[in-house]
PDB file of N, CA and C in Angstrom:
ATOM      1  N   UNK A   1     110.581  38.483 163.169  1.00  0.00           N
ATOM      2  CA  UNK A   1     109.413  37.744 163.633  1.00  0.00           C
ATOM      3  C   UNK A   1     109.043  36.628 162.659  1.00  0.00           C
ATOM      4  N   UNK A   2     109.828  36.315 161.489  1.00  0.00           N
ATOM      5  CA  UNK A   2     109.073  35.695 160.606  1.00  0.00           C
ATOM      6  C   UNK A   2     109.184  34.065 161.043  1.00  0.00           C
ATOM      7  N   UNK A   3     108.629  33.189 160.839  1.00  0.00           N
ATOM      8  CA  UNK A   3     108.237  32.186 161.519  1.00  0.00           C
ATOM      9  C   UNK A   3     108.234  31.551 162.746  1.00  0.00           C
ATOM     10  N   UNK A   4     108.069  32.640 163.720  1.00  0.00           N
ATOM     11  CA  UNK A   4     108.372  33.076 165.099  1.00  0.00           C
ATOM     12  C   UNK A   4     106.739  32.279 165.405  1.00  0.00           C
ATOM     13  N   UNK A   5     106.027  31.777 166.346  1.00  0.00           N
ATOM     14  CA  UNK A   5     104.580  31.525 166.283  1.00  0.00           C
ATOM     15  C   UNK A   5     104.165  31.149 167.617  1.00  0.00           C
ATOM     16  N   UNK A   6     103.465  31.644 168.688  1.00  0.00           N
ATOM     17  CA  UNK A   6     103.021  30.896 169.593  1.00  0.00           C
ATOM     18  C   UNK A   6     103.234  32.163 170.836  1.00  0.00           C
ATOM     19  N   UNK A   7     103.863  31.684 172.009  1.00  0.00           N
ATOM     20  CA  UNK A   7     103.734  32.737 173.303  1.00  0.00           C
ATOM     21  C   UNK A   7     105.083  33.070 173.422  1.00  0.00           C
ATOM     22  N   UNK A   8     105.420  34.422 172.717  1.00  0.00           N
ATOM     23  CA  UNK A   8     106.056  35.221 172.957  1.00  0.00           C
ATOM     24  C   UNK A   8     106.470  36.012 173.881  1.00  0.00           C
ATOM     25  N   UNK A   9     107.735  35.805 174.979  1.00  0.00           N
ATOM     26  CA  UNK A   9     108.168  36.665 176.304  1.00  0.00           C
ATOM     27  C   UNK A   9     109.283  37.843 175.577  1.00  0.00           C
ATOM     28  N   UNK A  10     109.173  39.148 175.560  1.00  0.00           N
ATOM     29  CA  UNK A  10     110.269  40.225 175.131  1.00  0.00           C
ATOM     30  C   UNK A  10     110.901  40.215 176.394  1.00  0.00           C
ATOM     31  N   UNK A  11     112.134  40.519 177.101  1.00  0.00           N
ATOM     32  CA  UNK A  11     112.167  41.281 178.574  1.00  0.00           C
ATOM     33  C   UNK A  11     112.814  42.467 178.149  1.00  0.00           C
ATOM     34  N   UNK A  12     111.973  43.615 178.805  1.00  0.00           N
ATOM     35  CA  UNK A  12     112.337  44.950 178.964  1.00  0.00           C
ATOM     36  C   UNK A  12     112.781  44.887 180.335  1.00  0.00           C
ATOM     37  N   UNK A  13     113.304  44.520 181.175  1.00  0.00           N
ATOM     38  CA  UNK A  13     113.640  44.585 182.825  1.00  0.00           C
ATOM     39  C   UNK A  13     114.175  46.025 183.070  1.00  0.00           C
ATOM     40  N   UNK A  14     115.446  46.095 182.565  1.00  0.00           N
ATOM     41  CA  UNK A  14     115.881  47.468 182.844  1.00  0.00           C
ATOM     42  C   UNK A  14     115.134  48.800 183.065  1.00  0.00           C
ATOM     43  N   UNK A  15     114.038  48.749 182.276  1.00  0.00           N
ATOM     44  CA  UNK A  15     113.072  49.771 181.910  1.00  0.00           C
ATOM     45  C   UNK A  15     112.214  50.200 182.668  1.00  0.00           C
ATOM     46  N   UNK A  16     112.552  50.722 183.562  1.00  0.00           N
ATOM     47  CA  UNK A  16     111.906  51.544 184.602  1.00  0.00           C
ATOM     48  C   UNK A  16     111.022  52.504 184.594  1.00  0.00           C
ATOM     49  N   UNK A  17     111.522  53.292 183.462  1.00  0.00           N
ATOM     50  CA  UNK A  17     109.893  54.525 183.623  1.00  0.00           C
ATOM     51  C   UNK A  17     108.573  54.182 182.638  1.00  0.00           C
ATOM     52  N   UNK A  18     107.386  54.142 183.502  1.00  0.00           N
ATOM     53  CA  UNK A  18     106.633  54.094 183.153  1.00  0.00           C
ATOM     54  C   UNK A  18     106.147  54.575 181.435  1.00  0.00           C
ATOM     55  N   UNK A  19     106.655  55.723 181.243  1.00  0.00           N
ATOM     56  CA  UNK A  19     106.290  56.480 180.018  1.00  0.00           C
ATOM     57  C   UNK A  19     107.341  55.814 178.785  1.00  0.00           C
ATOM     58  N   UNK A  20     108.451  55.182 179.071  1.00  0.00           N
ATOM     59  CA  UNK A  20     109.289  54.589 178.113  1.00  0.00           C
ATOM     60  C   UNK A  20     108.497  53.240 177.782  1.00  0.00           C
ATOM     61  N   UNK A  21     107.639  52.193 179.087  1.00  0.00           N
ATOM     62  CA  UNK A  21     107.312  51.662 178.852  1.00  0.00           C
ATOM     63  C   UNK A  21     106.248  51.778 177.768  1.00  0.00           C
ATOM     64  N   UNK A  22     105.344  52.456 177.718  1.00  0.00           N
ATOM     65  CA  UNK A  22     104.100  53.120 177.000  1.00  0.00           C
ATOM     66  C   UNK A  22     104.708  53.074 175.824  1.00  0.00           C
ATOM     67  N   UNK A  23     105.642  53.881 175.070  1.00  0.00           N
ATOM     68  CA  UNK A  23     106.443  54.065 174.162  1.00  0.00           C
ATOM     69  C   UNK A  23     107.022  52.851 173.735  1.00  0.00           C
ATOM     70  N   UNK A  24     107.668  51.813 174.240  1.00  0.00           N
ATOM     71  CA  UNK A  24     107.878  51.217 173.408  1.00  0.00           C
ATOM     72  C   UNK A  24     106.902  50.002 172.703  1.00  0.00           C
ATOM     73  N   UNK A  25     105.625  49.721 173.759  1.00  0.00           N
ATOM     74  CA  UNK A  25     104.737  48.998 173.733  1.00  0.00           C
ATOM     75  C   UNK A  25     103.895  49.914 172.634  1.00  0.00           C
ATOM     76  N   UNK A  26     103.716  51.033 172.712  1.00  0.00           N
ATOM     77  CA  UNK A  26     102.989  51.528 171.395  1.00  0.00           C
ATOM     78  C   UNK A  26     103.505  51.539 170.060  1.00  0.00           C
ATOM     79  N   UNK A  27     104.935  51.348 169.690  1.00  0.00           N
ATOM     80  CA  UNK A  27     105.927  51.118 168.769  1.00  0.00           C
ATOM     81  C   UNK A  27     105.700  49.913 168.374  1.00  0.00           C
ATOM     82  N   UNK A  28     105.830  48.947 169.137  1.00  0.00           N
ATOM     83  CA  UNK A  28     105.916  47.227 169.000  1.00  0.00           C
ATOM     84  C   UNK A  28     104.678  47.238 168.043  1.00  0.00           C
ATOM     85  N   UNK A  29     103.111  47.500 169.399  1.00  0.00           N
ATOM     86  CA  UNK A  29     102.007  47.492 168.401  1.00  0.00           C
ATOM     87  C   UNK A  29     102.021  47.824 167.143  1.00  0.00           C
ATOM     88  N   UNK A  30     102.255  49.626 166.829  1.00  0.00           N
ATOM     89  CA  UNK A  30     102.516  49.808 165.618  1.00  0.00           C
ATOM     90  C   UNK A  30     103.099  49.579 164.468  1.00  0.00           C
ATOM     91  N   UNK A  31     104.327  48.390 164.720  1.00  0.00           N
ATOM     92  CA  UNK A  31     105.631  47.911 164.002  1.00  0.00           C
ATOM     93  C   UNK A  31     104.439  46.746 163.504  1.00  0.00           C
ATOM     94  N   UNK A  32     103.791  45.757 164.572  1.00  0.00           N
ATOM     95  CA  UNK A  32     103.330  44.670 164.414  1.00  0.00           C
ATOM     96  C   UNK A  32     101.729  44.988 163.231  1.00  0.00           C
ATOM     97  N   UNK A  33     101.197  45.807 163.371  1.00  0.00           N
ATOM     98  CA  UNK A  33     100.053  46.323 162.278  1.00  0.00           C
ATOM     99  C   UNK A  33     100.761  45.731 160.843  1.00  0.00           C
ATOM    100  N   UNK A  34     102.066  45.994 160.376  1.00  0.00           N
ATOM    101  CA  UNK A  34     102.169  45.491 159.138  1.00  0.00           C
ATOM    102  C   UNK A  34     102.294  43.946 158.824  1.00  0.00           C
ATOM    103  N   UNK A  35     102.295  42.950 159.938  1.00  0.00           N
ATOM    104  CA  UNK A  35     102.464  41.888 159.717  1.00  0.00           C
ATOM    105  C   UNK A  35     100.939  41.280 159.506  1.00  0.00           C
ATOM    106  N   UNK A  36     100.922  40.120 158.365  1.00  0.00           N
ATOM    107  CA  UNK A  36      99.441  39.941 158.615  1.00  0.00           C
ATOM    108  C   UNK A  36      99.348  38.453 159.679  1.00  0.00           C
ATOM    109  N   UNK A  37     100.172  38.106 159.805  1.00  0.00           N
ATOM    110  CA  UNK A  37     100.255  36.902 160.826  1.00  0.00           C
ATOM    111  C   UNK A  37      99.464  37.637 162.074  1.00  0.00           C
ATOM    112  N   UNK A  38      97.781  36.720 162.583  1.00  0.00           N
ATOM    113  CA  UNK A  38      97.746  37.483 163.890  1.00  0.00           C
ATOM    114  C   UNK A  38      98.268  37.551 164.521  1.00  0.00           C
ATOM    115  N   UNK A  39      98.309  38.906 165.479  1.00  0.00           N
ATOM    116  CA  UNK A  39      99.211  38.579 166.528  1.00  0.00           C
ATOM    117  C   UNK A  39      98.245  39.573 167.958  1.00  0.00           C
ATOM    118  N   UNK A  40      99.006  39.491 168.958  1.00  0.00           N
ATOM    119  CA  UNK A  40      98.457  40.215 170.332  1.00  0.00           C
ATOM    120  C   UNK A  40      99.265  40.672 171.346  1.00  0.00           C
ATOM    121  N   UNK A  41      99.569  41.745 171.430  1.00  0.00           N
ATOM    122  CA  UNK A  41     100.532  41.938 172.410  1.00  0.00           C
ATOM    123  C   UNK A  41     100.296  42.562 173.635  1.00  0.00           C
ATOM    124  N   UNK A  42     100.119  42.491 174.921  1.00  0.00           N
ATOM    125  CA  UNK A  42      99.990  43.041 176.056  1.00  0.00           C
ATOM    126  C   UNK A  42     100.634  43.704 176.421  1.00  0.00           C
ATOM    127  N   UNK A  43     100.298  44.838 177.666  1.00  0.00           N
ATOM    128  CA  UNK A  43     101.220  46.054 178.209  1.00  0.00           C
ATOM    129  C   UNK A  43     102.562  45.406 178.684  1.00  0.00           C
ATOM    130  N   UNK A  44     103.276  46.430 178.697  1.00  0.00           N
ATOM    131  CA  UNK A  44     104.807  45.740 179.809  1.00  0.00           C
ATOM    132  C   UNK A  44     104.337  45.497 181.349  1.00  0.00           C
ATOM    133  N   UNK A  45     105.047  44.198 181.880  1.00  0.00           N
ATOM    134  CA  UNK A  45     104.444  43.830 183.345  1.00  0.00           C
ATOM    135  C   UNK A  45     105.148  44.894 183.984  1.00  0.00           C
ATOM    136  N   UNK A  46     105.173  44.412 185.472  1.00  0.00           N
ATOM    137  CA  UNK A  46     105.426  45.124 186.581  1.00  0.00           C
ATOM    138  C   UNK A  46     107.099  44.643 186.544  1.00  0.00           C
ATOM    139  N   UNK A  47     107.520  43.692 185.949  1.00  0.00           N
ATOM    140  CA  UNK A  47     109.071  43.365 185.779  1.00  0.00           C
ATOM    141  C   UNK A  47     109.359  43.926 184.717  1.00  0.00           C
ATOM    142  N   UNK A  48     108.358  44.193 183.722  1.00  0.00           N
ATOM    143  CA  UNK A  48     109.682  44.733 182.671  1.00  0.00           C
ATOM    144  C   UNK A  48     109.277  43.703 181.420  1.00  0.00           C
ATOM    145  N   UNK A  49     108.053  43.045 181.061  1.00  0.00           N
ATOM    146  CA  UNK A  49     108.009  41.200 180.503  1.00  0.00           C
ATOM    147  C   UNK A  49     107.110  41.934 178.951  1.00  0.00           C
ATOM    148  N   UNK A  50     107.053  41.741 177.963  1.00  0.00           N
ATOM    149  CA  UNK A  50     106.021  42.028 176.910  1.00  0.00           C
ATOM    150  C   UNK A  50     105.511  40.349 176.793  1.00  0.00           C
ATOM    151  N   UNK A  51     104.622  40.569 177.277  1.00  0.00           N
ATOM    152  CA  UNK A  51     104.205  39.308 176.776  1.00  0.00           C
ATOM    153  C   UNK A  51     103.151  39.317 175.349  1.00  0.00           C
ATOM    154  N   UNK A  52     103.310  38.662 174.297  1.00  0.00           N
ATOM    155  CA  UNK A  52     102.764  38.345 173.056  1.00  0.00           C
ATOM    156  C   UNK A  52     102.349  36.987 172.392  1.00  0.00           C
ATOM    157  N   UNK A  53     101.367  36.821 171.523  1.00  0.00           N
ATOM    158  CA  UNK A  53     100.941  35.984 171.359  1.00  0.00           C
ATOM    159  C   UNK A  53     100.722  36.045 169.429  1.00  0.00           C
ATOM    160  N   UNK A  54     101.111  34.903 168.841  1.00  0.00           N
ATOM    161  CA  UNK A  54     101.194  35.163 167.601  1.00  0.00           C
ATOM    162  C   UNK A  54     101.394  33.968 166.812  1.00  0.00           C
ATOM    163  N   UNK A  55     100.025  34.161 165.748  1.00  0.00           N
ATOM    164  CA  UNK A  55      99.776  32.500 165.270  1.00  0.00           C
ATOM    165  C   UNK A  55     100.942  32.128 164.607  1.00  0.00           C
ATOM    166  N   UNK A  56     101.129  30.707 164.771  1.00  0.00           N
ATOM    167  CA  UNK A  56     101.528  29.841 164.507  1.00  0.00           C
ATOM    168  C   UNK A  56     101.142  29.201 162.952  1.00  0.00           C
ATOM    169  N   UNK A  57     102.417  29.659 161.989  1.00  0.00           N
ATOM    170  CA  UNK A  57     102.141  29.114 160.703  1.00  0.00           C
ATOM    171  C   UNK A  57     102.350  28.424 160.486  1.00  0.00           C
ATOM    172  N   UNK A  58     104.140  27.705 160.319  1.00  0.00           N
ATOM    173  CA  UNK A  58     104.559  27.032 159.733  1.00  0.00           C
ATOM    174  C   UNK A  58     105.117  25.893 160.742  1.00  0.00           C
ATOM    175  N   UNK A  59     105.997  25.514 160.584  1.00  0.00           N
ATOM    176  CA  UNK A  59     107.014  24.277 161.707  1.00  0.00           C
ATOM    177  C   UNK A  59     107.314  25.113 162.847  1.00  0.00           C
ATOM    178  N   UNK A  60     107.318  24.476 163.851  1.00  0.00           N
ATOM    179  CA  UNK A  60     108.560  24.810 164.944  1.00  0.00           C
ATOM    180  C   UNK A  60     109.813  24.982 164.947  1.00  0.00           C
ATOM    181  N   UNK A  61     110.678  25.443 166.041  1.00  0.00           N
ATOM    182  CA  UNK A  61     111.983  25.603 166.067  1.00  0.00           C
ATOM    183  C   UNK A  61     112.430  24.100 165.915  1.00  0.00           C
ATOM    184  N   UNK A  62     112.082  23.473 166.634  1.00  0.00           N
ATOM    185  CA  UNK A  62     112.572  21.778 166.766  1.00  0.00           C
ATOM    186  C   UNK A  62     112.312  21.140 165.586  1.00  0.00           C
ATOM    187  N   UNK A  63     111.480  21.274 164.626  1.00  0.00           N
ATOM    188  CA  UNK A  63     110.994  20.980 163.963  1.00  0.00           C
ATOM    189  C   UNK A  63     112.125  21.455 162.886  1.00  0.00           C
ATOM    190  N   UNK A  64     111.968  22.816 162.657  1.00  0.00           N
ATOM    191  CA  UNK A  64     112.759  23.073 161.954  1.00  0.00           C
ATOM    192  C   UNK A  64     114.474  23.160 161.862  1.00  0.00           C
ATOM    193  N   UNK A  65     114.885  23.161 163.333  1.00  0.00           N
ATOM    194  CA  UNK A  65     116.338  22.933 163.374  1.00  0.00           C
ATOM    195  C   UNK A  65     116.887  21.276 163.540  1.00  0.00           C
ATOM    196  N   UNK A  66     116.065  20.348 163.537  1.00  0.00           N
ATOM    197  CA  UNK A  66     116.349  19.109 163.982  1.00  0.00           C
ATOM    198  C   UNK A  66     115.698  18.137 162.757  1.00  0.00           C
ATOM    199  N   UNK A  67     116.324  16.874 162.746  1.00  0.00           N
ATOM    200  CA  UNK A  67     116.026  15.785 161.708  1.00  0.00           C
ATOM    201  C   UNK A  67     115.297  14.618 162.900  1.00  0.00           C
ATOM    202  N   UNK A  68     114.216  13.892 162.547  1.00  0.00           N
ATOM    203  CA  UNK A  68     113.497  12.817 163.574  1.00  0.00           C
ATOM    204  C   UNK A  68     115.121  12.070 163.712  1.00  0.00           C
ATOM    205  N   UNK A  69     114.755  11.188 165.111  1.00  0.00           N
ATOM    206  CA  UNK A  69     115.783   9.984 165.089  1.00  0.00           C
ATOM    207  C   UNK A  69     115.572   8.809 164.686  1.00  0.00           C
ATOM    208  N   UNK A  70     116.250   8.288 164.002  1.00  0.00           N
ATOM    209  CA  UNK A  70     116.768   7.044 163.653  1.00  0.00           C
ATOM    210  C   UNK A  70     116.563   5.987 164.336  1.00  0.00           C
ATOM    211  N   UNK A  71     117.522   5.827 165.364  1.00  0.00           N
ATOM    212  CA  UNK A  71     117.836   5.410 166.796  1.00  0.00           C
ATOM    213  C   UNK A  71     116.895   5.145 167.605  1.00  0.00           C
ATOM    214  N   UNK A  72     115.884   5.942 167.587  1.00  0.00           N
ATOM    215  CA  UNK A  72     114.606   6.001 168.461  1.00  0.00           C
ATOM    216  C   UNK A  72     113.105   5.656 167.958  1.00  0.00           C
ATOM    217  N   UNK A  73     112.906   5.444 166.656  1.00  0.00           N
ATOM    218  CA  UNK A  73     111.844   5.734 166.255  1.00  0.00           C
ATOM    219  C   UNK A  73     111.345   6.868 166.471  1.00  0.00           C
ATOM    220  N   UNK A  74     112.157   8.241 165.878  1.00  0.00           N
ATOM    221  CA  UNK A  74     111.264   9.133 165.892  1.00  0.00           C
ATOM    222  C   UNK A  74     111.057   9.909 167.100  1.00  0.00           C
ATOM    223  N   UNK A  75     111.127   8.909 168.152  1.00  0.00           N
ATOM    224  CA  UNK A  75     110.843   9.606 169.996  1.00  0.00           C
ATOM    225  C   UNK A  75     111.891  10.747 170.286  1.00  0.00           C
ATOM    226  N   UNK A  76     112.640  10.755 169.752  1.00  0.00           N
ATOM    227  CA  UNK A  76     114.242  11.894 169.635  1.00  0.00           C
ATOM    228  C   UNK A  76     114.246  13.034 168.352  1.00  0.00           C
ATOM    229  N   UNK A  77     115.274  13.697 168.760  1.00  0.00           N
ATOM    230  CA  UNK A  77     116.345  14.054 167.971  1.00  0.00           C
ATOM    231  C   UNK A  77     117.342  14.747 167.839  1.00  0.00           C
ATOM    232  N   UNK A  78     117.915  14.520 166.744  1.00  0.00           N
ATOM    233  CA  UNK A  78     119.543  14.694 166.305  1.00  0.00           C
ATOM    234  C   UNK A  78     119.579  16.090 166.028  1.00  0.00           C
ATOM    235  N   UNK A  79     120.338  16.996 166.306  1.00  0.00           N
ATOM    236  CA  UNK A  79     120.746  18.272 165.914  1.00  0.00           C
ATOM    237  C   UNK A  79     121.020  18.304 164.507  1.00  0.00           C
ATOM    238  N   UNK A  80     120.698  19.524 163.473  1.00  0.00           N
ATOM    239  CA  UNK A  80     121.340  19.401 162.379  1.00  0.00           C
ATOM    240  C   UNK A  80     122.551  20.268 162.817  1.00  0.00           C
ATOM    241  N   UNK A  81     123.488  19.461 162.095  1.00  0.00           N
ATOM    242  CA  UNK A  81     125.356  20.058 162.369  1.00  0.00           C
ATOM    243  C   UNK A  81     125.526  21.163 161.083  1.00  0.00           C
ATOM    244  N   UNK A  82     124.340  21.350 160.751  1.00  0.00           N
ATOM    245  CA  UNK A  82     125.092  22.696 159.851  1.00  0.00           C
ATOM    246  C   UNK A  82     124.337  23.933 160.291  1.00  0.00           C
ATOM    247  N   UNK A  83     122.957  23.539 161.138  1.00  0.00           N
ATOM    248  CA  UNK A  83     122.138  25.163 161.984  1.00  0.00           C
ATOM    249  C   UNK A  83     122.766  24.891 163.047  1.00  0.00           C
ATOM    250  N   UNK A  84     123.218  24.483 163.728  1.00  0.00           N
ATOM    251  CA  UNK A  84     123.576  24.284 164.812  1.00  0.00           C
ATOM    252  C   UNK A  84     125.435  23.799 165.508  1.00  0.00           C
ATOM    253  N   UNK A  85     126.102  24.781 166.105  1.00  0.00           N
ATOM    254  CA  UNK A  85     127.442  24.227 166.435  1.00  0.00           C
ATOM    255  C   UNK A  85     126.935  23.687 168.012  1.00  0.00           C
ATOM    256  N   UNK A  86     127.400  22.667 167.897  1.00  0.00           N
ATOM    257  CA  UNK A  86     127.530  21.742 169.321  1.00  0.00           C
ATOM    258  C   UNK A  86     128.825  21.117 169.218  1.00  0.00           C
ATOM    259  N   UNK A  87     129.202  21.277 170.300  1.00  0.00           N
ATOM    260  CA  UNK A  87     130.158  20.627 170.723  1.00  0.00           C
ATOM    261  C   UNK A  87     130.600  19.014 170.984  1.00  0.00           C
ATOM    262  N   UNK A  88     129.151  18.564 170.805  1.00  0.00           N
ATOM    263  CA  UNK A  88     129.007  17.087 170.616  1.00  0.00           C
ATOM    264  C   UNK A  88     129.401  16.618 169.341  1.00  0.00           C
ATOM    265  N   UNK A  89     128.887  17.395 168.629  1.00  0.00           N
ATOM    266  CA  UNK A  89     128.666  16.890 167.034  1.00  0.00           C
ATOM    267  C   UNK A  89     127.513  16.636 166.486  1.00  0.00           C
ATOM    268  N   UNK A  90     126.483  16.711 167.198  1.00  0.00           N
ATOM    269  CA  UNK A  90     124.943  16.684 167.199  1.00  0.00           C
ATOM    270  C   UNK A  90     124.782  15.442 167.070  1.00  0.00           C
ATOM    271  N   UNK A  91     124.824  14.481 168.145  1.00  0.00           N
ATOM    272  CA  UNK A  91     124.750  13.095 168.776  1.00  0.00           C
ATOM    273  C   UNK A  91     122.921  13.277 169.457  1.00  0.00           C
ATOM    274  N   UNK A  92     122.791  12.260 169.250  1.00  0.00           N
ATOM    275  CA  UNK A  92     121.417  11.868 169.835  1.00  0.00           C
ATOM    276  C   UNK A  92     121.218  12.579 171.600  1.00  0.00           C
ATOM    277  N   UNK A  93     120.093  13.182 171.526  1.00  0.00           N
ATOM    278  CA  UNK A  93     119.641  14.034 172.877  1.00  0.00           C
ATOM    279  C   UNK A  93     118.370  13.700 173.452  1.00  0.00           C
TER     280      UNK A  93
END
């Protein structure tokens, strides 16, 4: 979870019985008590969905896997080619 931040979807789909659901949603909660990042997690839906919610510390994914563009002023960007294998080569997107 660590710099994970914002609206969190788990999918449990498979998970059919009610009482597994309970169980693992009371686990999650309890796992999540040691983090001090707030966080909030709701029951499992009727599909199978944990939905969670959990502040936002540091950068984003984009933020953090990507360099601004060049090319664009900024309006873009470039993949970094060493977090990321693309098959492009991490060319402007």
């Amino acid at each position: 979870m660590r710099d994970i931040g914002g609206i969190i979807v788990i999918d449990f789909i498979d998970m059919e019985l009610e009482k597994n659901r309970e169980i693992v949603a009371d686990s999650l909660r309890e796992a999540l008590l040691r983090d001090k990042t707030r966080t909030q997690v709701f029951d499992i839906s009727e599909l199978g969905l944990v939905e969670m919610t959990r502040k936002r510390i540091g950068e984003g994914l984009i933020e953090s896997f990507t360099d601004e563009c060049e090319d664009c002023s900024g309006r873009g960007f470039v993949l970094d080619e060493k977090l990321v294998s693309a098959s492009d080569g991490g060319k402007h997107r």
